[in-house]
Protein backbone atom coordinates (compact mmCIF):
# COMPACT_ATOMS: atom_id res chain seq x y z
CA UNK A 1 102.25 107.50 103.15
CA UNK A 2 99.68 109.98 103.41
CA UNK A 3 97.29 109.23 106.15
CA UNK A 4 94.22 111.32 107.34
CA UNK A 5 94.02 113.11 110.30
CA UNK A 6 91.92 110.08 112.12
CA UNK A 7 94.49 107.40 111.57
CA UNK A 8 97.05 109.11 114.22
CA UNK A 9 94.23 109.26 116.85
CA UNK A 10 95.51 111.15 120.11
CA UNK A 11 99.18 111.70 119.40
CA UNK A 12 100.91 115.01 119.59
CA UNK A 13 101.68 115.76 115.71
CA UNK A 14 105.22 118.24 114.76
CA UNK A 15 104.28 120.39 112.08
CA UNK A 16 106.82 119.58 109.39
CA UNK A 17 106.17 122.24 106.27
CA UNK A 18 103.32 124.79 104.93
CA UNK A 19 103.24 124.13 101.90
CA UNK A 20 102.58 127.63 100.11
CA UNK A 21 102.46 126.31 96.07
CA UNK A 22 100.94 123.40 95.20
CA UNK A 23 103.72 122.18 92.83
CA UNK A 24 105.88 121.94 95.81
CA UNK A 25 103.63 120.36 98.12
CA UNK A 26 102.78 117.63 95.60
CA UNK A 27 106.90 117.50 95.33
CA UNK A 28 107.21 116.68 98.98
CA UNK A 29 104.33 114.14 98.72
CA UNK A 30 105.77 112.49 96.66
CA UNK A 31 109.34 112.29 98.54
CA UNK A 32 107.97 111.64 102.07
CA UNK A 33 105.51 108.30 100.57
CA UNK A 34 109.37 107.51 98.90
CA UNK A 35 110.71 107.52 102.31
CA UNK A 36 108.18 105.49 103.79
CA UNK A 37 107.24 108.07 106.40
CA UNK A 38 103.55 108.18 107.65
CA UNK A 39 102.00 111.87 107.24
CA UNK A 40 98.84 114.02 107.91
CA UNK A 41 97.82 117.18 105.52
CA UNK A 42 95.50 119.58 106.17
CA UNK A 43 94.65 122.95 104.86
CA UNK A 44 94.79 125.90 106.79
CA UNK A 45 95.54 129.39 106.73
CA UNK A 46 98.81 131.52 107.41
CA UNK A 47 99.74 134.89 107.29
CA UNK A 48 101.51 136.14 104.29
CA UNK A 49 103.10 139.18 102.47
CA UNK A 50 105.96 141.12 104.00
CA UNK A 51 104.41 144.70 102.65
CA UNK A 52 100.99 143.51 101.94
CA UNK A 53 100.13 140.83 104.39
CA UNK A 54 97.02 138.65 103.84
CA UNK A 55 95.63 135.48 104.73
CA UNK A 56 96.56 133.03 102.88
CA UNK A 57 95.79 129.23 102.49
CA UNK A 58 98.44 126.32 102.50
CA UNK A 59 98.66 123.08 102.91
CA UNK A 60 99.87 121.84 106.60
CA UNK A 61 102.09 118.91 106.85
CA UNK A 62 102.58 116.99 110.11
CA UNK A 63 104.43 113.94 111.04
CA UNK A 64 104.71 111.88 114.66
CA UNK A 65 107.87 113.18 116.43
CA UNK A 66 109.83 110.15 116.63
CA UNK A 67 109.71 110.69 112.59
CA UNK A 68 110.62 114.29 112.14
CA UNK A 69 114.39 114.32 111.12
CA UNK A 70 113.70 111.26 108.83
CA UNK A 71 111.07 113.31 107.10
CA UNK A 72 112.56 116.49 107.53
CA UNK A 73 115.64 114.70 105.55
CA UNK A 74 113.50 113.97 102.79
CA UNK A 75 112.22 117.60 102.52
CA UNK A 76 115.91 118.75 102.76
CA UNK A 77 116.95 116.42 99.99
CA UNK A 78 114.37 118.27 97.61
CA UNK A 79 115.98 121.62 98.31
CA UNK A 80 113.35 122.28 100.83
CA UNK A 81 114.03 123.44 104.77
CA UNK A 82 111.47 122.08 107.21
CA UNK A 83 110.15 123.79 110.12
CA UNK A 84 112.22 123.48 113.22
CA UNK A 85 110.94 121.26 115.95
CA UNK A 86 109.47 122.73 118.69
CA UNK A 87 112.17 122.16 120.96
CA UNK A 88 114.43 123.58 118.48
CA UNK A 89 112.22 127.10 118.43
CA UNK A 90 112.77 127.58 122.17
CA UNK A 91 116.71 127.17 122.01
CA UNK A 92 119.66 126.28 124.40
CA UNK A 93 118.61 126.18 127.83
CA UNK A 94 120.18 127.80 130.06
């Protein structure tokens, strides 16, 4: 369920999606209060355009760690790739 920001206090938040059109965003609602995962939103801005780049607004989603992959397996089952984790980003140590 949707939660503000307030509700997860102190804990370290993965980002899970920016959400770039609203239709989709309201999509993924939608499929993460389905799977019963717990979720923060907020709007902020990202850099868009390949040619033309501008700052553009989106909408943030963020979810506690331990429930990434259960949310990030919602998102996937709407046709819709989350963000890698941040261990993920960094790669294979070696």
């Amino acid at each position: 369920m949707r939660q503000p920001p307030e509700f997860f206090g102190d804990e370290e938040l993965d980002l899970l999606y920016i959400g770039k059109k609203l239709k989709t965003s309201q999509q993924l609602e939608a499929a993460l209060d389905a799977a019963g995962v717990d979720y923060a939103i907020e709007v902020d801005y990202y850099l868009g355009g390949l040619i033309f780049r501008s700052l553009r607004a989106g909408a943030f989603f963020y979810v506690r760690p331990a429930d990434h992959e259960h949310a990030a397996g919602a998102l996937r089952a709407q046709g819709v790739e989350p963000q890698p984790r941040p261990e993920e980003e960094a790669g294979p140590k070696s």
